[in-house]
N, C-alpha and C. Protein backbone atom coordinates (compact mmCIF):
# COMPACT_ATOMS: atom_id res chain seq x y z
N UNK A 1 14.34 -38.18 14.94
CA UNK A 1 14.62 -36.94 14.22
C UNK A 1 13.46 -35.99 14.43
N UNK A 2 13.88 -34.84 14.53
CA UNK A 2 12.51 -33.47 15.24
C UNK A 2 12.58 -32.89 13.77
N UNK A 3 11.35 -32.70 13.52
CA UNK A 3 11.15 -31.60 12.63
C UNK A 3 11.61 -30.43 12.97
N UNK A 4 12.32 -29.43 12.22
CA UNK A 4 12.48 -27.88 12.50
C UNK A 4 11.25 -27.40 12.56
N UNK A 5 11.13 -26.18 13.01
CA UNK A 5 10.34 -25.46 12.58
C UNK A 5 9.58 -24.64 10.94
N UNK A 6 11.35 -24.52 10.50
CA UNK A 6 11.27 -24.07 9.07
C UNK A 6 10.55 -25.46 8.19
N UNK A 7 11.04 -26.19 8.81
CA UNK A 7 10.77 -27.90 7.94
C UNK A 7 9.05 -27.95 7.92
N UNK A 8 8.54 -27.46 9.47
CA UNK A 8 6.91 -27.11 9.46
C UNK A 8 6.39 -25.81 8.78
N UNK A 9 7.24 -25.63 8.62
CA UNK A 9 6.77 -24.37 7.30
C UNK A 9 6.21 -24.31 5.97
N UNK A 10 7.46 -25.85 5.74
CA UNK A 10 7.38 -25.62 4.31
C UNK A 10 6.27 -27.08 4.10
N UNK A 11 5.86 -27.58 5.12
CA UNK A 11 5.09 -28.89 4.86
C UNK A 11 5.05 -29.93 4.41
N UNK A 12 4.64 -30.04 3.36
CA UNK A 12 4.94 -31.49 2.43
C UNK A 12 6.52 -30.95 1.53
N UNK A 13 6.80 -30.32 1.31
CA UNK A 13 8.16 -29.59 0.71
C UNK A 13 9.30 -30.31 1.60
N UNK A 14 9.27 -30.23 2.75
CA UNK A 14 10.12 -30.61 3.63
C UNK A 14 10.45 -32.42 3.71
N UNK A 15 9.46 -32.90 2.64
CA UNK A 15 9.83 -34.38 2.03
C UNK A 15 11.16 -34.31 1.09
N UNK A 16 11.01 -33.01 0.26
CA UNK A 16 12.13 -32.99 -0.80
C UNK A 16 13.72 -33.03 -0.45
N UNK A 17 14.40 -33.28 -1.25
CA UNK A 17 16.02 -33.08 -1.42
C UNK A 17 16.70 -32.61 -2.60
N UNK A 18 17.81 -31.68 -1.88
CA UNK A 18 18.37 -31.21 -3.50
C UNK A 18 18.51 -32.24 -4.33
N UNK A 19 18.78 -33.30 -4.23
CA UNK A 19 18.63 -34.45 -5.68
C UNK A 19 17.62 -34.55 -5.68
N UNK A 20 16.73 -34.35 -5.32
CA UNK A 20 15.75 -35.17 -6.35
C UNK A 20 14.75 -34.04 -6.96
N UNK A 21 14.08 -35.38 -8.20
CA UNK A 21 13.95 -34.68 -9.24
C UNK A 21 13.26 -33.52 -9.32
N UNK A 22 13.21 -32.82 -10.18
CA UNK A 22 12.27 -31.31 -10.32
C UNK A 22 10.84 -32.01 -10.11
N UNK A 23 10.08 -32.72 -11.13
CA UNK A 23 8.90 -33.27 -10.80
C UNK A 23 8.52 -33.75 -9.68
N UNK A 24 9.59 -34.12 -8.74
CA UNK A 24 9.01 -34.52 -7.05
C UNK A 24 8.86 -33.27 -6.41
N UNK A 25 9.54 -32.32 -6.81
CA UNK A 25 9.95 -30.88 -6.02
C UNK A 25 8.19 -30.07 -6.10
N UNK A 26 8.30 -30.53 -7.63
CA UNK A 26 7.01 -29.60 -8.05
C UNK A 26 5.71 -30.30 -7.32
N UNK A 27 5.44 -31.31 -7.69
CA UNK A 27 4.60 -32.17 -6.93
C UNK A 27 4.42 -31.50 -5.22
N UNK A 28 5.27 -32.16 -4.56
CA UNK A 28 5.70 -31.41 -3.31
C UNK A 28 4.91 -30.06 -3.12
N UNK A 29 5.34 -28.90 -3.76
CA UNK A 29 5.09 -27.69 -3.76
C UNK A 29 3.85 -27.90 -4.19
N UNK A 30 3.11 -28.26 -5.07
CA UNK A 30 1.37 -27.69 -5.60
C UNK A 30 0.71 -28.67 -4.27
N UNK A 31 1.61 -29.70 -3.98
CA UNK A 31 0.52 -30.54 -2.32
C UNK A 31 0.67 -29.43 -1.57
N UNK A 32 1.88 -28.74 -1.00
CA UNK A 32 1.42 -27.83 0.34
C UNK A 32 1.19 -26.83 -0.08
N UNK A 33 0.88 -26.17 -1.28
CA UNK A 33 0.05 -24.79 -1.46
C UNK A 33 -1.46 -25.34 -1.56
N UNK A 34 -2.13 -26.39 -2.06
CA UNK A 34 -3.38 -26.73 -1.74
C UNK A 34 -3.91 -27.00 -0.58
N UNK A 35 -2.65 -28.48 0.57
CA UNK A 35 -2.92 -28.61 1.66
C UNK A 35 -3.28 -27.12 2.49
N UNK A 36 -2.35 -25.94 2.33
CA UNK A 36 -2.41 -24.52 2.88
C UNK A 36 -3.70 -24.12 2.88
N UNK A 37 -4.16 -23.85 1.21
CA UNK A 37 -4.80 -22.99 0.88
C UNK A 37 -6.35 -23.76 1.34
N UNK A 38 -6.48 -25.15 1.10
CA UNK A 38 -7.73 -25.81 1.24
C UNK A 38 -8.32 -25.62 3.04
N UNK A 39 -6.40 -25.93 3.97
CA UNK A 39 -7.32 -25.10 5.55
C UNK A 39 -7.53 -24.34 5.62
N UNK A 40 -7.11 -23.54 5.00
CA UNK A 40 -7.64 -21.85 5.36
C UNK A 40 -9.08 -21.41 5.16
N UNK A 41 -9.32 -21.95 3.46
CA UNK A 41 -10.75 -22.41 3.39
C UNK A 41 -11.78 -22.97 4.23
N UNK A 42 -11.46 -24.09 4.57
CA UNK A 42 -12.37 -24.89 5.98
C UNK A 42 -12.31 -24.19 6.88
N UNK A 43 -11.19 -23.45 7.31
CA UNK A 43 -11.89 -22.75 8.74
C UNK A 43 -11.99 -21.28 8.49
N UNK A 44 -12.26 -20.66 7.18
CA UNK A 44 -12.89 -19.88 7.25
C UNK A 44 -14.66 -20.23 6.96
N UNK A 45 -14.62 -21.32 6.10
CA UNK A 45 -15.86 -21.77 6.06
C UNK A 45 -16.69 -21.72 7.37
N UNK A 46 -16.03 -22.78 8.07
CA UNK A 46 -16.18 -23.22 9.66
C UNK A 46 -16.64 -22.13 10.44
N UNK A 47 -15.54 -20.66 10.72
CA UNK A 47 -15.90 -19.84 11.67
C UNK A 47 -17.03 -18.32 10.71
N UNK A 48 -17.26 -18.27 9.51
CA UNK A 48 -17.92 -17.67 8.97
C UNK A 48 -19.39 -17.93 8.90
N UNK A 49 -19.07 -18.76 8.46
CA UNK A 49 -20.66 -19.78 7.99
C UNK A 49 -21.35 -21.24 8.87
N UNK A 50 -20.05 -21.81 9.58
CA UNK A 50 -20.95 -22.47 10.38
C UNK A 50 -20.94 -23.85 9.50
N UNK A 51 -20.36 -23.81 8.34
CA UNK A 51 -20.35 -25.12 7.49
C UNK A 51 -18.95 -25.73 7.05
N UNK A 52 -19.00 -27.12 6.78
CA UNK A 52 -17.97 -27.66 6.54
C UNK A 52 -17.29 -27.32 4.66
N UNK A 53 -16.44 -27.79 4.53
CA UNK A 53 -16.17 -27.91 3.16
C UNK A 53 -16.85 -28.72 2.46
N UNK A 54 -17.39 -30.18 2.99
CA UNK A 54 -17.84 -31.20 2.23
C UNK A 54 -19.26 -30.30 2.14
N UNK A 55 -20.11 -29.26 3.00
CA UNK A 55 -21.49 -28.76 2.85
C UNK A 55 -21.10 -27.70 1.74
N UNK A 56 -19.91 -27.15 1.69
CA UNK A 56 -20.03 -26.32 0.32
C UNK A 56 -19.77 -26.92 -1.07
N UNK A 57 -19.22 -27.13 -0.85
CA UNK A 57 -19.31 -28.68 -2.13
C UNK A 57 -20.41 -28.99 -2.87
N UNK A 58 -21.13 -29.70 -1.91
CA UNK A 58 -22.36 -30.18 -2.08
C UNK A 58 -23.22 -29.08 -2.47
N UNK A 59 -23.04 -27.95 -2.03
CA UNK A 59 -24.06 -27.15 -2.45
C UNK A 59 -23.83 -26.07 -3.75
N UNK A 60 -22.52 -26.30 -3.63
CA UNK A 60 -21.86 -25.70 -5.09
C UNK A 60 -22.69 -26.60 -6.41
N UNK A 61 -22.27 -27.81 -5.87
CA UNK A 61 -22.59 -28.81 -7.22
C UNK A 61 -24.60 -28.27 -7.72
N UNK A 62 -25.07 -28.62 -6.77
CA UNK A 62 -26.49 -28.03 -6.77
C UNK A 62 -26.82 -26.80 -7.07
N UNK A 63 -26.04 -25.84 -6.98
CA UNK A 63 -25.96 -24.33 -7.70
C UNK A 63 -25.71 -24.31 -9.19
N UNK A 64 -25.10 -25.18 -9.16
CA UNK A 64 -24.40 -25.38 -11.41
C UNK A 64 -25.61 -26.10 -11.69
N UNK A 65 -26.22 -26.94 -10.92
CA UNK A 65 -27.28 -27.54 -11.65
C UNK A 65 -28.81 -27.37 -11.02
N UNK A 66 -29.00 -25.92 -11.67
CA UNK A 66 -30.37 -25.30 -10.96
C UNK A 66 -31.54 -26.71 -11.36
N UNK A 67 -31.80 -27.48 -11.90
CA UNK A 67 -33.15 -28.58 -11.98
C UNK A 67 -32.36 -29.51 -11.08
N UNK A 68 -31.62 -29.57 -10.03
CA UNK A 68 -31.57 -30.49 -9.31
C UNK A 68 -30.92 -31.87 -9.55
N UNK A 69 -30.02 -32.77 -8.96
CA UNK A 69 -29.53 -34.09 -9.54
C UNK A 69 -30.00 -34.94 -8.60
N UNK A 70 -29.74 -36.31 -9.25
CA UNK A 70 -30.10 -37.27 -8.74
C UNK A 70 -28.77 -37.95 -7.60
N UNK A 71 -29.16 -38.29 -6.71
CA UNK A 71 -27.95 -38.04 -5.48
C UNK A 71 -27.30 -39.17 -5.76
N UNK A 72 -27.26 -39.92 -7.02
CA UNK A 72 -26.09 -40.83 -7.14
C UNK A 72 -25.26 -40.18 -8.24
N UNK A 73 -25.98 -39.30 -9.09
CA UNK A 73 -24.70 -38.30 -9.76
C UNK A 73 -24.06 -37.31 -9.03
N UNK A 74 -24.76 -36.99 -8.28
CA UNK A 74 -24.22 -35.72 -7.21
C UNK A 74 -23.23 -36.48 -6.15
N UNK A 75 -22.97 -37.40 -5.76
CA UNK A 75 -22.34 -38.95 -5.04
C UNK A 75 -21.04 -38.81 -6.27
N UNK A 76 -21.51 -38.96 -7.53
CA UNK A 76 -20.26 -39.46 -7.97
C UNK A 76 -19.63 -37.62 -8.41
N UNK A 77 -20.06 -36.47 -8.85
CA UNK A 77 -19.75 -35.58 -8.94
C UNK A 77 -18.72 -34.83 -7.58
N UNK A 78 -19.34 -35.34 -6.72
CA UNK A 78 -18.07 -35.08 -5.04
C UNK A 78 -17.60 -35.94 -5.20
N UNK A 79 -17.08 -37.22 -5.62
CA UNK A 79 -16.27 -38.34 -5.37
C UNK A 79 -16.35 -39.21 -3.97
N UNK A 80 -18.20 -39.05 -3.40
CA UNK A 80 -17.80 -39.70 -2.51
C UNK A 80 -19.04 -40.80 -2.11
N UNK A 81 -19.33 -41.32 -1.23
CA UNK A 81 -20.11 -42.34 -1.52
C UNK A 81 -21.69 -41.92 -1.21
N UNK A 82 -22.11 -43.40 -1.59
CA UNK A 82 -23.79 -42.75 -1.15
C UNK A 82 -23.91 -42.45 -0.37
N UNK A 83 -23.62 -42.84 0.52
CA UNK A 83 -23.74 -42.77 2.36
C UNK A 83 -23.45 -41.46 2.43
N UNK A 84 -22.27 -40.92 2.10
CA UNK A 84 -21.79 -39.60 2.63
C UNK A 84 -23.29 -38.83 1.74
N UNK A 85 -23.76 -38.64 0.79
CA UNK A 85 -24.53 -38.11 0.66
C UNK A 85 -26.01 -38.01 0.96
N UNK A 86 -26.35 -39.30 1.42
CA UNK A 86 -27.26 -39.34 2.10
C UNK A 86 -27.49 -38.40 3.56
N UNK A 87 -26.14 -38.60 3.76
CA UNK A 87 -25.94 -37.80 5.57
C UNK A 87 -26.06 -36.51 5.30
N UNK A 88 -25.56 -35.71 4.41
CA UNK A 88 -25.22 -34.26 3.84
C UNK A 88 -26.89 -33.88 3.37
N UNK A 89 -27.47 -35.01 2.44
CA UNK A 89 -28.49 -34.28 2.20
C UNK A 89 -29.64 -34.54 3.09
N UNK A 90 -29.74 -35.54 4.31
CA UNK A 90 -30.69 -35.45 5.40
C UNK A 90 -30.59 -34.11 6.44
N UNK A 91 -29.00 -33.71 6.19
CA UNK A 91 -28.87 -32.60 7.58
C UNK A 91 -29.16 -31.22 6.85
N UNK A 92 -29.20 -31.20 4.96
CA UNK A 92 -29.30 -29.82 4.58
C UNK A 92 -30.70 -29.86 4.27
N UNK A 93 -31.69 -30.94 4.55
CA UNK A 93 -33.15 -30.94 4.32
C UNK A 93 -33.53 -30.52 5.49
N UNK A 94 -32.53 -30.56 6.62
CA UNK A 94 -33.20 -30.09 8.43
C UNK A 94 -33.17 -29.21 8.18
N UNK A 95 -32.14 -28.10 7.74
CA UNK A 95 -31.76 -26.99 7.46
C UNK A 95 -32.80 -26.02 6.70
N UNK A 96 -33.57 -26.64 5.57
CA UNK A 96 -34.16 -26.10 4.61
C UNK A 96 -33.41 -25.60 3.67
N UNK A 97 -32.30 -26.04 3.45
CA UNK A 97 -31.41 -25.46 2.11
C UNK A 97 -31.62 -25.90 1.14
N UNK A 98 -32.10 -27.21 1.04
CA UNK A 98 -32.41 -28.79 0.31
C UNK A 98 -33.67 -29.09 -0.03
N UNK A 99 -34.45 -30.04 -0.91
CA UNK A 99 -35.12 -30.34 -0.81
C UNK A 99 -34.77 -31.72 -1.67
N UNK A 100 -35.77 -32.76 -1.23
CA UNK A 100 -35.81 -34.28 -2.17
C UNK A 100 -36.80 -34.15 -2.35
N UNK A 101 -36.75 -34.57 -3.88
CA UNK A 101 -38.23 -35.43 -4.77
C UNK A 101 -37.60 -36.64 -5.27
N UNK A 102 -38.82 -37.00 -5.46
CA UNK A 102 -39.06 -38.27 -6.01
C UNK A 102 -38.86 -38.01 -8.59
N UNK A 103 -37.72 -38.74 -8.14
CA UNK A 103 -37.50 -38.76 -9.92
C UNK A 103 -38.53 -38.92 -10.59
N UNK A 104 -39.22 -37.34 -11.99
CA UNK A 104 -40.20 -38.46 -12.59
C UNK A 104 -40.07 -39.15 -13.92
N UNK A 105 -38.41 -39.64 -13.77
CA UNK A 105 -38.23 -40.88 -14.64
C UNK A 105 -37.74 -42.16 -14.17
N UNK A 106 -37.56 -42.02 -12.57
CA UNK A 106 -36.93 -43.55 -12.19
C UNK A 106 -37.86 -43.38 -10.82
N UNK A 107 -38.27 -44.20 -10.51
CA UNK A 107 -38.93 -43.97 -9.15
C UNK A 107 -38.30 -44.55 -8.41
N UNK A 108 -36.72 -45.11 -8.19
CA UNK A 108 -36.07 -46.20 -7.41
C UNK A 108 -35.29 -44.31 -6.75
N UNK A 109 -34.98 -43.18 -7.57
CA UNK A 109 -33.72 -42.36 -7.33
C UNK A 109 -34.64 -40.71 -6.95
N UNK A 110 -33.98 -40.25 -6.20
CA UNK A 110 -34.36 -39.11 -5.84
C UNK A 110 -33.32 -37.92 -6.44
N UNK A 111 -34.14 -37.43 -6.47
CA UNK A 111 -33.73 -35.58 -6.87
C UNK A 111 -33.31 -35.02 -5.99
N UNK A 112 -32.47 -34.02 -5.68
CA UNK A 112 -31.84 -33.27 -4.83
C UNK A 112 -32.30 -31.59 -5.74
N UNK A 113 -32.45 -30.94 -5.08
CA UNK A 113 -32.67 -29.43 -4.97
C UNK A 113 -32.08 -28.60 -4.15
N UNK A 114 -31.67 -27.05 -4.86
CA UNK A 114 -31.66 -26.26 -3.76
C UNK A 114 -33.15 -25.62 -3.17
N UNK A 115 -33.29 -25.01 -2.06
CA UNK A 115 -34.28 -24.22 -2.13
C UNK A 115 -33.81 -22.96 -1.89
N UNK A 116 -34.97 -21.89 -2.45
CA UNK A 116 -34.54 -20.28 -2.41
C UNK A 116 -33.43 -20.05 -1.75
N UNK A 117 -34.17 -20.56 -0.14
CA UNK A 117 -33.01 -20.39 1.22
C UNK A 117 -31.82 -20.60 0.61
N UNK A 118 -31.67 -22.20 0.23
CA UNK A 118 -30.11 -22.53 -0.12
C UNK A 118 -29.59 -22.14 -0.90
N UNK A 119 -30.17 -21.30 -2.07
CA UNK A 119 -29.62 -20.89 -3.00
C UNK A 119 -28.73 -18.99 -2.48
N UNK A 120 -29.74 -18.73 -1.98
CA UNK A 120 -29.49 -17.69 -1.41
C UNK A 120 -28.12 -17.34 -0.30
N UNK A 121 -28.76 -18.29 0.61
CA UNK A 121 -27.02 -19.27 1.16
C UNK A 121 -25.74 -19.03 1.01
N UNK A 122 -25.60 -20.79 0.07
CA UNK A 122 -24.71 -20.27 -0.92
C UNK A 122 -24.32 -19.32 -1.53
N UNK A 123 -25.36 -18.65 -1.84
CA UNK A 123 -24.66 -17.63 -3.21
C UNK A 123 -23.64 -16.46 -2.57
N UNK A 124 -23.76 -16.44 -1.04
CA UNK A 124 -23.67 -15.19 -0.11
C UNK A 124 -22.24 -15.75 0.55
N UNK A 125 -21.98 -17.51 0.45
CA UNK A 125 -20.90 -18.43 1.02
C UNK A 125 -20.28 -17.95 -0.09
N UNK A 126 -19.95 -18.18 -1.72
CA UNK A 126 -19.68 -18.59 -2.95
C UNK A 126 -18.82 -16.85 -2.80
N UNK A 127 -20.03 -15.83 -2.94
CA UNK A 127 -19.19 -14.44 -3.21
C UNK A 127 -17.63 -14.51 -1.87
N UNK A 128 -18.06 -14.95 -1.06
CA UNK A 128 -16.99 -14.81 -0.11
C UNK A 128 -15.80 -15.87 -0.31
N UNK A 129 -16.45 -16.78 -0.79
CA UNK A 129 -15.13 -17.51 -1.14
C UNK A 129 -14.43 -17.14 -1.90
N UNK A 130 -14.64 -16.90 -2.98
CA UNK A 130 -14.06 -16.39 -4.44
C UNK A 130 -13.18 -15.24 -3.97
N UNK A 131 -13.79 -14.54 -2.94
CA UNK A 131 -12.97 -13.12 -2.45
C UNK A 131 -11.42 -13.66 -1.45
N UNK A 132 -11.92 -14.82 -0.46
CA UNK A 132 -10.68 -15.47 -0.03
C UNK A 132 -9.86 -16.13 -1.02
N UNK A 133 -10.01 -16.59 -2.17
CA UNK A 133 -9.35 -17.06 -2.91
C UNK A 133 -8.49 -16.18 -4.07
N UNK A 134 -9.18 -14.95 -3.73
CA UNK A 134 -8.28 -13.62 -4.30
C UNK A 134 -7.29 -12.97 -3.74
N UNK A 135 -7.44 -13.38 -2.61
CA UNK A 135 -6.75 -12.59 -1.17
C UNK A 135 -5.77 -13.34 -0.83
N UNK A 136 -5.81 -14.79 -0.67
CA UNK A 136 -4.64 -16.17 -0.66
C UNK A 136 -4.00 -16.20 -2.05
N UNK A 137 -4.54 -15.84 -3.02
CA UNK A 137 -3.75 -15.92 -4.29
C UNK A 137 -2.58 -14.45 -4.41
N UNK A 138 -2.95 -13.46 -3.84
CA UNK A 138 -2.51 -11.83 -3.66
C UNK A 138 -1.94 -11.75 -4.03
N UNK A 139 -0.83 -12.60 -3.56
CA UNK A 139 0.87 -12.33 -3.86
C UNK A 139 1.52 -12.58 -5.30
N UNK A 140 0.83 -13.21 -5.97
CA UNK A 140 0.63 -13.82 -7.40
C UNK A 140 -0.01 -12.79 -8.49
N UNK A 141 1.38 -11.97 -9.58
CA UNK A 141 0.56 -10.90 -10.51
C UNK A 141 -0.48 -12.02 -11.01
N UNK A 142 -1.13 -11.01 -12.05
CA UNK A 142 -1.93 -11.84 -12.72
C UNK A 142 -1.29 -12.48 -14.20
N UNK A 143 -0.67 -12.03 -14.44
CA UNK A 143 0.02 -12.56 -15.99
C UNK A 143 0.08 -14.07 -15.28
N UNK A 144 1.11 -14.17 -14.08
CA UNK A 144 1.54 -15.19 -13.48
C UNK A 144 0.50 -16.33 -13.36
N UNK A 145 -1.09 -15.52 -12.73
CA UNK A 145 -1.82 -16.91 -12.45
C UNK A 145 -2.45 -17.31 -13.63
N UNK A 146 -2.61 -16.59 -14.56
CA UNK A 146 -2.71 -17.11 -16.12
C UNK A 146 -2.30 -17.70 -16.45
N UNK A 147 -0.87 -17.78 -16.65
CA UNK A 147 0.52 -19.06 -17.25
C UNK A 147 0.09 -19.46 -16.45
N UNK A 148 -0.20 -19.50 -15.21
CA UNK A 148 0.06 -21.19 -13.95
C UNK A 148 -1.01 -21.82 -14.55
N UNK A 149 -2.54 -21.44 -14.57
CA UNK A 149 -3.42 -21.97 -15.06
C UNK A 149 -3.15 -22.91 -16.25
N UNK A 150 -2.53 -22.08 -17.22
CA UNK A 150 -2.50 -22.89 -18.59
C UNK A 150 -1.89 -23.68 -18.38
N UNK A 151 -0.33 -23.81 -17.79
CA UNK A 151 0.49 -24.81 -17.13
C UNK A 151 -0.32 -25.99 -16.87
N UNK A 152 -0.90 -25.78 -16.08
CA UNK A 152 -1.98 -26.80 -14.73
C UNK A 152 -2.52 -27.57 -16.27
N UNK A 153 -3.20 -26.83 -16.35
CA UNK A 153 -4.25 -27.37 -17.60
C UNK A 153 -3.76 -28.40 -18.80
N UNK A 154 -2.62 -27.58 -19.37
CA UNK A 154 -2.06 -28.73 -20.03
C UNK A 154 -1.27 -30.04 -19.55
N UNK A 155 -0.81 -29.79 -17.86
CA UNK A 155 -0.75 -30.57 -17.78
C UNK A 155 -1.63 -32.08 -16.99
N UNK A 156 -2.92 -31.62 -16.79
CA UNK A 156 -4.57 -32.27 -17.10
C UNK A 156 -4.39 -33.20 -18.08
N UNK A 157 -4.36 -32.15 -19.25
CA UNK A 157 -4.25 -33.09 -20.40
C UNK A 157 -3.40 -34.02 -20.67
N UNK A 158 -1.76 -33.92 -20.54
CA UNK A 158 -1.08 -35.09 -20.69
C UNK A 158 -1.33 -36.08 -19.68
N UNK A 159 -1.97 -35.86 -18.45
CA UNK A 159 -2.53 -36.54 -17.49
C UNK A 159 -3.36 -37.59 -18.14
N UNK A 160 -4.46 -37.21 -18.72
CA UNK A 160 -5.49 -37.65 -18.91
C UNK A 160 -5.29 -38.23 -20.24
N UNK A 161 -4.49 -38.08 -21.02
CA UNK A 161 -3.91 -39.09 -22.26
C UNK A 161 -3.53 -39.97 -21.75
N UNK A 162 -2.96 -39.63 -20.47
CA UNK A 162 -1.32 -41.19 -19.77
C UNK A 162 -2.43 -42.27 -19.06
N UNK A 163 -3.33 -41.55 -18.43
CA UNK A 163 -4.09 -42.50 -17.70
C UNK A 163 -5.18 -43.21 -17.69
């Protein structure tokens, strides 16, 4: 069986069927508006800046927390392992975006920092994102992304009661 074209349109949507249920439909639909919206992101990241998604991430998290974290909270704050952060924060210390110290309450764990540079960086990545994410949202009044929000949100919460 060939995918249509329209069928590559609609992406993960193109799993659905008129039977089935609204909650698979919806599901469906919020995967390929993120799957969408999250490439568009990466390769504007990519051909703008020269960085991946997992490097804005990482450097987002380090922007909310101007005194710096310790790279096994910053590990579990991206959801990803030590390793991956070890690699991220050896290549943004080449960079000078980064800096490591030494914890002065555990001497086994290191600190992660931005420096000026990286802060500066970022902050110049961050305004531009926020602006692509105004521009991919466009088509959406605003009353609309309000209710969606609250939508989303409450349903977080029954999420997070169930699980």
């Amino acid at each position: 069986m060939s995918i249509g074209l329209e069928d590559a349109q609609l992406g993960h949507e193109a799993r659905a069927g008129k039977g089935d249920h609204a909650a698979l439909k919806l599901w469906l639909r919020m995967l390929s508006c993120c799957t969408e919206i999250e490439g568009e992101i990466r390769r504007r990241l990519r051909d703008r800046f020269g960085v991946s998604l997992a490097r804005f991430d990482y450097l987002a998290q380090l922007h909310r927390h101007r005194d710096g974290l310790k790279m096994r909270d910053l590990s579990r704050y991206l959801m990803v392992t030590g390793g991956n952060v070890t690699v991220l924060t050896d290549d943004l210390e080449k960079d000078g975006l980064v800096v490591r110290e030494n914890s002065p309450t555990d001497r086994r764990a290191w600190i992660v920092r931005l420096t000026p540079e990286g802060r500066k960086s970022f902050e110049a990545m961050a305004r531009e994102h926020e602006s692509w994410l105004v521009e991919l949202f466009g088509g959406v009044d605003g009353r609309s992304l309000q209710q969606l929000h609250q939508q989303l949100g409450a349903l977080r919460v029954t999420l997070n009661q169930r699980l």
